[in-house]
PDB file of N, CA and C in Angstrom:
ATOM      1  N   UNK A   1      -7.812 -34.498 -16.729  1.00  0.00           N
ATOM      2  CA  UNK A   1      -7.697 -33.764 -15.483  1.00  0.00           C
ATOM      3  C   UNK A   1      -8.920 -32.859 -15.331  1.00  0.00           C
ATOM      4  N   UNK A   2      -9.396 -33.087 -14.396  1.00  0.00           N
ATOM      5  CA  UNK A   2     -10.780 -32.325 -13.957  1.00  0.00           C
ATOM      6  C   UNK A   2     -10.132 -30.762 -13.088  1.00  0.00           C
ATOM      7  N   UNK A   3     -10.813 -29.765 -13.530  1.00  0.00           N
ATOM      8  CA  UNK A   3      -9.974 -28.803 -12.589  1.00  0.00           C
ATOM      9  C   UNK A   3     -11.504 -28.011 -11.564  1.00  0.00           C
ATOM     10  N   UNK A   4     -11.409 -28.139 -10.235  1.00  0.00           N
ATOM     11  CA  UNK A   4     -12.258 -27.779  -9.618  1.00  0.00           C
ATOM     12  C   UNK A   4     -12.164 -26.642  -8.990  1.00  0.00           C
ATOM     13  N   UNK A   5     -13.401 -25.589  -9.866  1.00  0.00           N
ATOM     14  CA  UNK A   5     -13.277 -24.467  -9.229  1.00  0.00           C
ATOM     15  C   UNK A   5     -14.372 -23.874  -8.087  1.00  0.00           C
ATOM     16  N   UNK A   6     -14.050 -22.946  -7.309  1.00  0.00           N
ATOM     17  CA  UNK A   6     -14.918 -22.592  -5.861  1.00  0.00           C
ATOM     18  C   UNK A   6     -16.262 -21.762  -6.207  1.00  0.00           C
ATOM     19  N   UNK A   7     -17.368 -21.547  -5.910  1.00  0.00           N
ATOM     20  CA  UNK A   7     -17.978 -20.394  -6.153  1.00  0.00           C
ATOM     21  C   UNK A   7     -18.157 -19.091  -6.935  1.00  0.00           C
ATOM     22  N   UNK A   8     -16.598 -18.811  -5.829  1.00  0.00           N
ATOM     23  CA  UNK A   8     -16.215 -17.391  -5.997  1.00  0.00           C
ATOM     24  C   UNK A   8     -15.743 -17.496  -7.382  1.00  0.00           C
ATOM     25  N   UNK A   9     -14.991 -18.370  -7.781  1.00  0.00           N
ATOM     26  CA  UNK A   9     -14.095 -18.346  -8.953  1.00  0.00           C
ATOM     27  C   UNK A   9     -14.878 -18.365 -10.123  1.00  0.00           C
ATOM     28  N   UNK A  10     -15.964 -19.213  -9.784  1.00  0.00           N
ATOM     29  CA  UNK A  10     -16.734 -19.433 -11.240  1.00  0.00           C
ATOM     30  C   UNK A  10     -17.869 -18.081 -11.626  1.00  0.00           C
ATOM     31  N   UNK A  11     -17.952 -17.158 -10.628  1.00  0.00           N
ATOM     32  CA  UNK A  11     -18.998 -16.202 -10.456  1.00  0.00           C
ATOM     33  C   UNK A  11     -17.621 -15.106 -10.867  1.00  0.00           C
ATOM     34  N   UNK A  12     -16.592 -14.822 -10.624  1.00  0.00           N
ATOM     35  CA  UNK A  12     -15.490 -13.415 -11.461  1.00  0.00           C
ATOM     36  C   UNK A  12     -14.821 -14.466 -12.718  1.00  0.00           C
ATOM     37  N   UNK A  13     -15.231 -15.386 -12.977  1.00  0.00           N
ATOM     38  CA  UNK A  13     -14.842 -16.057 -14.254  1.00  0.00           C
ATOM     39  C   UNK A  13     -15.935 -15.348 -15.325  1.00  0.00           C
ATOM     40  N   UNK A  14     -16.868 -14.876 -15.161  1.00  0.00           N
ATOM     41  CA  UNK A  14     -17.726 -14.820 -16.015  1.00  0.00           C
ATOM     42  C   UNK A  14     -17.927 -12.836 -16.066  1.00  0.00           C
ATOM     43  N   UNK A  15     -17.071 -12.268 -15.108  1.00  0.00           N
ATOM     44  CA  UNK A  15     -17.073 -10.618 -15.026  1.00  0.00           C
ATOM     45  C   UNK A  15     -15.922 -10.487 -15.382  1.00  0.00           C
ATOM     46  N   UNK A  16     -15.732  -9.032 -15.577  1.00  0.00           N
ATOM     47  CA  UNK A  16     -13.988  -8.411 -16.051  1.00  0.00           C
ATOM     48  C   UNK A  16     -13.877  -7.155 -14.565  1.00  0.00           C
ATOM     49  N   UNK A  17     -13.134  -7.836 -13.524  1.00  0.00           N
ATOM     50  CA  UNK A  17     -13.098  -7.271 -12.525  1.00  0.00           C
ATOM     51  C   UNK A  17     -11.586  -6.604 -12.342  1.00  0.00           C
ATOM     52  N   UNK A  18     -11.558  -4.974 -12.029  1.00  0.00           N
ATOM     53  CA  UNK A  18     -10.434  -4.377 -11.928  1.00  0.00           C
ATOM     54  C   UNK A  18      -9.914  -4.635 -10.766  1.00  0.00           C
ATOM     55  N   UNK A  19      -8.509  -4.933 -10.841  1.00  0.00           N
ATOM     56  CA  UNK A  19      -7.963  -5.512  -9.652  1.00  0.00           C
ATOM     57  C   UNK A  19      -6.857  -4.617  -9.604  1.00  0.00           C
ATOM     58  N   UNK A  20      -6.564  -4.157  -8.423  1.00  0.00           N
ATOM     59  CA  UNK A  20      -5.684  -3.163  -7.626  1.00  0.00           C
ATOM     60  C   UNK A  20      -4.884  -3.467  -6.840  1.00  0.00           C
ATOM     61  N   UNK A  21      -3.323  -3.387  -7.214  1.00  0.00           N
ATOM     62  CA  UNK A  21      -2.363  -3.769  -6.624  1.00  0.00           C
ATOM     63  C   UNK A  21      -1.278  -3.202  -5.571  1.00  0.00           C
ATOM     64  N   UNK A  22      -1.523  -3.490  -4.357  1.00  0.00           N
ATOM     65  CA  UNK A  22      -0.480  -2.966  -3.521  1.00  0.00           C
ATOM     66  C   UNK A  22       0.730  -3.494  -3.015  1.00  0.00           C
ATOM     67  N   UNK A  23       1.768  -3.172  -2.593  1.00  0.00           N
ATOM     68  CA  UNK A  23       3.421  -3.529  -2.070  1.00  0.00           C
ATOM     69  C   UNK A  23       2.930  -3.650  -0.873  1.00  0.00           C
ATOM     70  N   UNK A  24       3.368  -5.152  -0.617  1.00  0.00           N
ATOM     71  CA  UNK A  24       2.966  -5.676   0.852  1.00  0.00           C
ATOM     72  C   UNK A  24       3.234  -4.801   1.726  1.00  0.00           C
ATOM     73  N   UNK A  25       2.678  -4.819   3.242  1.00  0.00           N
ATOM     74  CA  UNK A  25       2.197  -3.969   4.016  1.00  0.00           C
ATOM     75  C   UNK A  25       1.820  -2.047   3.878  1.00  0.00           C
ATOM     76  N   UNK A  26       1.624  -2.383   2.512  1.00  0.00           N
ATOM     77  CA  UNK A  26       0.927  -1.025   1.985  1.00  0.00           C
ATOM     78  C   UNK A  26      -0.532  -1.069   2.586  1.00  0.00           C
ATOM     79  N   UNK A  27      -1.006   0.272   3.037  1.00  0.00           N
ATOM     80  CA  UNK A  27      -2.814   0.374   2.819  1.00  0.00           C
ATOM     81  C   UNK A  27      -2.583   0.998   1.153  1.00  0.00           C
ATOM     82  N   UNK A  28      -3.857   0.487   0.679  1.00  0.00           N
ATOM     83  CA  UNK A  28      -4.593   1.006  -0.504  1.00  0.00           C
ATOM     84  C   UNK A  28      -4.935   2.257  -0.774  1.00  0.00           C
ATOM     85  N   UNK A  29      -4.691   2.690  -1.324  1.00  0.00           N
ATOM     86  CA  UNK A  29      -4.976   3.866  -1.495  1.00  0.00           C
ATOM     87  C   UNK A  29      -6.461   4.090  -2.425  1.00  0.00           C
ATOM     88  N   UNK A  30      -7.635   5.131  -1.650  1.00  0.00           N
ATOM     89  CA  UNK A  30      -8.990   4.857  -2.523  1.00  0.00           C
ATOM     90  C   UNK A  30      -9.402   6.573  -1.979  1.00  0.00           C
ATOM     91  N   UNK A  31     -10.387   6.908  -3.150  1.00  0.00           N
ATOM     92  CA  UNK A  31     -11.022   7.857  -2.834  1.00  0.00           C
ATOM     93  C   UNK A  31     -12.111   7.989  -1.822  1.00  0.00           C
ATOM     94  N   UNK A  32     -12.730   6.766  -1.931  1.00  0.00           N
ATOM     95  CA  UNK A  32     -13.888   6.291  -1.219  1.00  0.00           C
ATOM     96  C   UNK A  32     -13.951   4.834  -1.247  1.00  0.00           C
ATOM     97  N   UNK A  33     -14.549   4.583   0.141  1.00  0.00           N
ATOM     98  CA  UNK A  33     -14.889   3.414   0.419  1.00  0.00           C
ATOM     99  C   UNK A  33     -16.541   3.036   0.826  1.00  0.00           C
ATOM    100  N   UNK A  34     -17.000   1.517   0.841  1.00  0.00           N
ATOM    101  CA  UNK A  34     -17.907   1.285   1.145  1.00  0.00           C
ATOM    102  C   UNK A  34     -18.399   1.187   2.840  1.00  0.00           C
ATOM    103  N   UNK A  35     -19.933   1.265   2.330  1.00  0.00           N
ATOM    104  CA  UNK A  35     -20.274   0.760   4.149  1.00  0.00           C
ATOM    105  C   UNK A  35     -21.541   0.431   3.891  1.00  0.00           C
ATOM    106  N   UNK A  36     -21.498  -0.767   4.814  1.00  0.00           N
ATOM    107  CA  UNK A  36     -22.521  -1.602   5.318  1.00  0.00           C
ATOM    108  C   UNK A  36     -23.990  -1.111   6.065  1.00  0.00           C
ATOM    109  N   UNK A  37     -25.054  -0.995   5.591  1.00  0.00           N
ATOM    110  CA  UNK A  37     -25.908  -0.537   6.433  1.00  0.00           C
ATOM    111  C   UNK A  37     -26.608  -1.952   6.701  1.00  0.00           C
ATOM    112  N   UNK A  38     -26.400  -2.296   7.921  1.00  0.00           N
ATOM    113  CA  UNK A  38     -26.408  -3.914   8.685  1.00  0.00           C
ATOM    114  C   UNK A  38     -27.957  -3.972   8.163  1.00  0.00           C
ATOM    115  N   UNK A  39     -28.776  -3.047   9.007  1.00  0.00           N
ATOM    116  CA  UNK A  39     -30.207  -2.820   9.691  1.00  0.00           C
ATOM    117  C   UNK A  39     -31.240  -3.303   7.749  1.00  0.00           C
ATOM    118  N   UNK A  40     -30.527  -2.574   6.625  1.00  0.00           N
ATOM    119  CA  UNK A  40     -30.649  -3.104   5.238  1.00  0.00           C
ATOM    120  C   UNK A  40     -30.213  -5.002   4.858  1.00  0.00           C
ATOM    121  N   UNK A  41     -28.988  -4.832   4.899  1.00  0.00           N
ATOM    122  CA  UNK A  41     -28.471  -6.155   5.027  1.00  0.00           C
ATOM    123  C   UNK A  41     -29.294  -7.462   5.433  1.00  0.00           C
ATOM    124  N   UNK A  42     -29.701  -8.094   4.283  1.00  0.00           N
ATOM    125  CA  UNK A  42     -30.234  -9.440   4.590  1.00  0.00           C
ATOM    126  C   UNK A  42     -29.035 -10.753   4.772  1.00  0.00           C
ATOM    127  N   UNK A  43     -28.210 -10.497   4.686  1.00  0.00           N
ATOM    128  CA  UNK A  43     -26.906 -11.495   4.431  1.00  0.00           C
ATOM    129  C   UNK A  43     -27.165 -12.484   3.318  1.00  0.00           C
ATOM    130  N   UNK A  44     -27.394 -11.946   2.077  1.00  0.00           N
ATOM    131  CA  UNK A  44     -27.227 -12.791   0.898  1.00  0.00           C
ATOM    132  C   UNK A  44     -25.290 -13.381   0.149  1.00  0.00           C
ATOM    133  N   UNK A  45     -24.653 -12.409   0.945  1.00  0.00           N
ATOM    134  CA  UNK A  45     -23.017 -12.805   0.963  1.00  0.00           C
ATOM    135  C   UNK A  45     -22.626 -12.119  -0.299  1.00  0.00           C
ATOM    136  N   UNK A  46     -23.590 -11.381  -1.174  1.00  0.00           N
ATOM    137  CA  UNK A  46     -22.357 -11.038  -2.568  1.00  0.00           C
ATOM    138  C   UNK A  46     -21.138 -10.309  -2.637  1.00  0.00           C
ATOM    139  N   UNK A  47     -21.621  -9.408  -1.082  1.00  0.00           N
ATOM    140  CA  UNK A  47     -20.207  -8.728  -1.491  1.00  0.00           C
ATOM    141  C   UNK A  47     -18.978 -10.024  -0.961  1.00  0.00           C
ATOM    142  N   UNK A  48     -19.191 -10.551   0.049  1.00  0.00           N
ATOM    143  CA  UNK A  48     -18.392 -11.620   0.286  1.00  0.00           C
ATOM    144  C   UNK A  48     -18.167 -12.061  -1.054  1.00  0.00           C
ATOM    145  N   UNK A  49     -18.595 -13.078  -1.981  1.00  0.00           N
ATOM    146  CA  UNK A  49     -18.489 -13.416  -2.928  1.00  0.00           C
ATOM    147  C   UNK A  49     -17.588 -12.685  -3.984  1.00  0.00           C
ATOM    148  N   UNK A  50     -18.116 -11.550  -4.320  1.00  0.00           N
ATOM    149  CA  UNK A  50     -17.456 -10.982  -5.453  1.00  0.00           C
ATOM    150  C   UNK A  50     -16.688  -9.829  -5.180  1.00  0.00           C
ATOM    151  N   UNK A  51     -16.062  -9.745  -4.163  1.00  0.00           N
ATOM    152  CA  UNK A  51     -14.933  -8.783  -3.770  1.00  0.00           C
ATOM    153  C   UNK A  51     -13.821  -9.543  -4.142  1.00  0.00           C
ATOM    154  N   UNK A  52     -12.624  -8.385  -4.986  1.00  0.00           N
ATOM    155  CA  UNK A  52     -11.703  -9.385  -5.961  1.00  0.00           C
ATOM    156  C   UNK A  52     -10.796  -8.805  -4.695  1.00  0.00           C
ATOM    157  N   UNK A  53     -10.681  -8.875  -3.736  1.00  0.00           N
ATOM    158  CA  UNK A  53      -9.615  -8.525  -2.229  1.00  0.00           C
ATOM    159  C   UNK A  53      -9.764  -9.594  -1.071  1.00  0.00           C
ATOM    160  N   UNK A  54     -10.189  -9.876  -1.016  1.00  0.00           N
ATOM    161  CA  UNK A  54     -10.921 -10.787  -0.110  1.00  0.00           C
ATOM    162  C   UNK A  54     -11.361  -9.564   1.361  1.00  0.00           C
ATOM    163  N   UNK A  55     -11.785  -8.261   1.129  1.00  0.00           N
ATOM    164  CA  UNK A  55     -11.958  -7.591   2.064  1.00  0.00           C
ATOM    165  C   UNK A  55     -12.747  -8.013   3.142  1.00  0.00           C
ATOM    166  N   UNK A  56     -13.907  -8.544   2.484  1.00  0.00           N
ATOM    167  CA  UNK A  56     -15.565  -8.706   3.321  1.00  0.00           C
ATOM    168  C   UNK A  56     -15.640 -10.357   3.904  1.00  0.00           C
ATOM    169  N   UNK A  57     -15.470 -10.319   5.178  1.00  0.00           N
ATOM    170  CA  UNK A  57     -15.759 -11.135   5.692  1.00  0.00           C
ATOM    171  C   UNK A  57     -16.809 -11.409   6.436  1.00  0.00           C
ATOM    172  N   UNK A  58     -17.446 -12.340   7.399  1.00  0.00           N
ATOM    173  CA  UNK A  58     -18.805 -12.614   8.259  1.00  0.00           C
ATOM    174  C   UNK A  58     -18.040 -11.931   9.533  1.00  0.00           C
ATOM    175  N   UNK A  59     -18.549 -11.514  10.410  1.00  0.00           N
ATOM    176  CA  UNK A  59     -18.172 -11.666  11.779  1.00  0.00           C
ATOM    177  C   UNK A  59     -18.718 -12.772  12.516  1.00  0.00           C
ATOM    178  N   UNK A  60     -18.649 -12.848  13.725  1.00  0.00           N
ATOM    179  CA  UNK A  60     -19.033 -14.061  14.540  1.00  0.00           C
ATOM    180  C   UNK A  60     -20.467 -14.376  14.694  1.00  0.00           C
ATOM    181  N   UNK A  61     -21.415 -13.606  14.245  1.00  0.00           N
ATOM    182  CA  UNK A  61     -22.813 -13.138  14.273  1.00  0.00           C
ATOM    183  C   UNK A  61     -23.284 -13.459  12.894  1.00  0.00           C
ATOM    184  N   UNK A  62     -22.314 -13.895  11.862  1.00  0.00           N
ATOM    185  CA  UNK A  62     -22.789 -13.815  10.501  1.00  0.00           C
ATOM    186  C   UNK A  62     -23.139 -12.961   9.910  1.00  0.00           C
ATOM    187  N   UNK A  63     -22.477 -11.676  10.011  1.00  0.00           N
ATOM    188  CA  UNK A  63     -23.268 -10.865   9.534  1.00  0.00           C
ATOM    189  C   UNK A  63     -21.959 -10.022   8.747  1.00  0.00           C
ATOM    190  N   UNK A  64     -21.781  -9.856   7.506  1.00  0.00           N
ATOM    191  CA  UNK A  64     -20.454  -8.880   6.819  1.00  0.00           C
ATOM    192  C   UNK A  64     -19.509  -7.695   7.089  1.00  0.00           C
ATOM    193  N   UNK A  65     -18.550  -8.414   7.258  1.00  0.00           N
ATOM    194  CA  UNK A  65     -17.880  -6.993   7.818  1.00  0.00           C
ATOM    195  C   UNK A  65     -16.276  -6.517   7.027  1.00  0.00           C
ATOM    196  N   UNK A  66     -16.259  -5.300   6.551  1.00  0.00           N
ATOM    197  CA  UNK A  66     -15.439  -4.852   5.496  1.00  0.00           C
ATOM    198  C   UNK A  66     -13.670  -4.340   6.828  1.00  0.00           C
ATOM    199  N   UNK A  67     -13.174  -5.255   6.018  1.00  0.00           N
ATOM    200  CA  UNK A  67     -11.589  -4.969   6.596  1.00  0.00           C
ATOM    201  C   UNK A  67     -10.992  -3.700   5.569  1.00  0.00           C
ATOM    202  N   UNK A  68     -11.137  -2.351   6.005  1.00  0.00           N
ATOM    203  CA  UNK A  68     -10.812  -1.183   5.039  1.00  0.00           C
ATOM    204  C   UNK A  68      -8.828  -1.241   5.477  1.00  0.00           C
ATOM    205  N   UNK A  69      -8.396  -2.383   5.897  1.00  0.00           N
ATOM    206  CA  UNK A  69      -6.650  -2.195   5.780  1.00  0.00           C
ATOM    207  C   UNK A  69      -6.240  -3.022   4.310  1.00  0.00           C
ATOM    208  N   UNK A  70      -7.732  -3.689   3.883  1.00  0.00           N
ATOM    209  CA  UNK A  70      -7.337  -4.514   2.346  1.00  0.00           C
ATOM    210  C   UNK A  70      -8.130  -3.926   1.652  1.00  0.00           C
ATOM    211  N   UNK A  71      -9.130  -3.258   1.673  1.00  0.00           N
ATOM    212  CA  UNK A  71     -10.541  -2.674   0.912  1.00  0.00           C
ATOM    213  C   UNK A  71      -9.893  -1.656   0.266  1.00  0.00           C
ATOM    214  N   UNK A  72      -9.812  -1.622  -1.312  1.00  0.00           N
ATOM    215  CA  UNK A  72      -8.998  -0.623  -2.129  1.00  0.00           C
ATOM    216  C   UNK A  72      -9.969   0.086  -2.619  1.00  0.00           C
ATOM    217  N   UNK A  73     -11.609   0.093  -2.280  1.00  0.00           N
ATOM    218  CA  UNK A  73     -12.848   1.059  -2.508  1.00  0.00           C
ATOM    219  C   UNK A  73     -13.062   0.860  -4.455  1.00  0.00           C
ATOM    220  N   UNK A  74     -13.140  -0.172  -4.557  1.00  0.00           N
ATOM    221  CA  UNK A  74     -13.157  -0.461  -5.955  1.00  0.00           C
ATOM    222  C   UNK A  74     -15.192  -0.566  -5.918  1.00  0.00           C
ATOM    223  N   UNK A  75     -15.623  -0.789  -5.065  1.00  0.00           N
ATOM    224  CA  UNK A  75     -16.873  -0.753  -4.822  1.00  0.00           C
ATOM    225  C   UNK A  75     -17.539  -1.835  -5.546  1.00  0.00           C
ATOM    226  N   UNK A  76     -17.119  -2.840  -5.927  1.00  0.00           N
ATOM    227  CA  UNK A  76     -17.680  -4.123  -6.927  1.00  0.00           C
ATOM    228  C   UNK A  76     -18.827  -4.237  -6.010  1.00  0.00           C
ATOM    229  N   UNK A  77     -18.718  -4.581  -4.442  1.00  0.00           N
ATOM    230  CA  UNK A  77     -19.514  -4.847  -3.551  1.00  0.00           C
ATOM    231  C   UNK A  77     -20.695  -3.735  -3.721  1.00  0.00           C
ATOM    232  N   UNK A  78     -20.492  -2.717  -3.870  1.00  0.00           N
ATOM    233  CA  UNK A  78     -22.056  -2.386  -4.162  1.00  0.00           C
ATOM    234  C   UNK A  78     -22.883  -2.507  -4.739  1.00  0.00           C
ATOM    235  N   UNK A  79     -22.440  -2.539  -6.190  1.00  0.00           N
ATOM    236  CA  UNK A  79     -22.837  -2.890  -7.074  1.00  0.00           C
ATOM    237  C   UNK A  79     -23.518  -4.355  -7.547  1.00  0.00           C
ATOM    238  N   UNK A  80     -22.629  -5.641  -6.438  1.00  0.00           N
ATOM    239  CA  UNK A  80     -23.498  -6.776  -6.299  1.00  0.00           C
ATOM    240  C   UNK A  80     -24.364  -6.817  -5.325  1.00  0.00           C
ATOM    241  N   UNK A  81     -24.677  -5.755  -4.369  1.00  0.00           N
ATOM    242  CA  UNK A  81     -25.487  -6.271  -3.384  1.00  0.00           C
ATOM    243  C   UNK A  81     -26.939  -6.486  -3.781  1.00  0.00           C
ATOM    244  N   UNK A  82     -27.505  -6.860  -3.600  1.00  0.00           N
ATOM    245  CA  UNK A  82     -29.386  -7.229  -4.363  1.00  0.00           C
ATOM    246  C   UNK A  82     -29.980  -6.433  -3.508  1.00  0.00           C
ATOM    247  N   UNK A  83     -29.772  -5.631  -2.095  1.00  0.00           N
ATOM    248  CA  UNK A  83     -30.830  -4.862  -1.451  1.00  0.00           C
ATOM    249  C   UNK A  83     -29.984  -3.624  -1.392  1.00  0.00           C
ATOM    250  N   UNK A  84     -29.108  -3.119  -2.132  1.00  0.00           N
ATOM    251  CA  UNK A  84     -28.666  -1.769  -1.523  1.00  0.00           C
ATOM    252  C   UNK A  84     -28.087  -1.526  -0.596  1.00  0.00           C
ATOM    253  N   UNK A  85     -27.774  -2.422   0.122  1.00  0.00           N
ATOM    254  CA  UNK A  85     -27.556  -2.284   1.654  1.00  0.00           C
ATOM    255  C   UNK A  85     -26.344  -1.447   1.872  1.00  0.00           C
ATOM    256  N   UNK A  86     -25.285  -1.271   0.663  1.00  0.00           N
ATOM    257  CA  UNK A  86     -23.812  -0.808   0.664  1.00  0.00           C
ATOM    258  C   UNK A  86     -24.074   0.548   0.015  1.00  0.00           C
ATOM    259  N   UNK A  87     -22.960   1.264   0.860  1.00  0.00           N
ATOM    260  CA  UNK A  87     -23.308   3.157  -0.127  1.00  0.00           C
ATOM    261  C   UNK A  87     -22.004   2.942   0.005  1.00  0.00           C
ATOM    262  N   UNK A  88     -21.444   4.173  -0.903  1.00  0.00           N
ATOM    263  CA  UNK A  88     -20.291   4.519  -1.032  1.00  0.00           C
ATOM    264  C   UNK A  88     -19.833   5.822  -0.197  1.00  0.00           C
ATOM    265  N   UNK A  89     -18.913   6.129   0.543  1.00  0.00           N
ATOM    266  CA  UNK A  89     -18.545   6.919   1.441  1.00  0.00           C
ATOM    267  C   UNK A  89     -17.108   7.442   1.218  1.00  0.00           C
ATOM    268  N   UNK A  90     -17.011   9.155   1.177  1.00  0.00           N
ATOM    269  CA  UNK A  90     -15.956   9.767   0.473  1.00  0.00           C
ATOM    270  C   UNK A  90     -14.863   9.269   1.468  1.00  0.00           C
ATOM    271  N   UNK A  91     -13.544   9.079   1.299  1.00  0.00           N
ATOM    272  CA  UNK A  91     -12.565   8.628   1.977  1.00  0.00           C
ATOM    273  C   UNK A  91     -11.928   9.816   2.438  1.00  0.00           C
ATOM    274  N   UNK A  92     -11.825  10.126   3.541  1.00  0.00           N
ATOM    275  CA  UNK A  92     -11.122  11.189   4.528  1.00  0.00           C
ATOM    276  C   UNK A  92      -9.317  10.773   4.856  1.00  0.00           C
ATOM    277  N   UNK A  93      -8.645  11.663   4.187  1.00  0.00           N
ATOM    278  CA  UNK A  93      -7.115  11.441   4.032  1.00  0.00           C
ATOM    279  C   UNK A  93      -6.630  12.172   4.972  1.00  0.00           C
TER     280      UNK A  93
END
């Protein structure tokens, strides 16, 4: 049996990524969250890629856009981006 895995899978197969669990229709609870500085942003996709939420999606323009009702501010995405493009931003409660 051959088992075929996606991208994504084979790229957090090889990290130890903290994963954060919420009770369905919970928001997440985070100190801070990320943000996108587009105008930086080359669209290389990592945070797409290696967000263990599936937060970061393309918009219609292709260009990344963070759904903060699943984004638990674990910030993996900054940390993969290759240009910086992501800062971290204190979360206002």
């Amino acid at each position: 049996m051959i088992l075929m895995l996606t991208e994504k899978e084979i790229k957090l197969e090889k990290r130890l990524i903290p994963v954060f669990q919420t009770r369905a229709g919970e928001k997440p609870v985070r100190s801070a969250r990320p943000r996108i500085d587009l105008k930086v942003c080359t669209n290389s996709y990592n945070c797409i890629v290696f967000c263990p939420h599936d937060a970061i999606d393309k918009n219609e323009t292709g260009r990344p856009v963070i759904n903060y009702d699943i984004c638990t501010g674990c910030l993996i995405c900054l940390r993969e981006c290759p240009t910086n493009a992501i800062s971290e931003e204190r979360e206002v409660v």
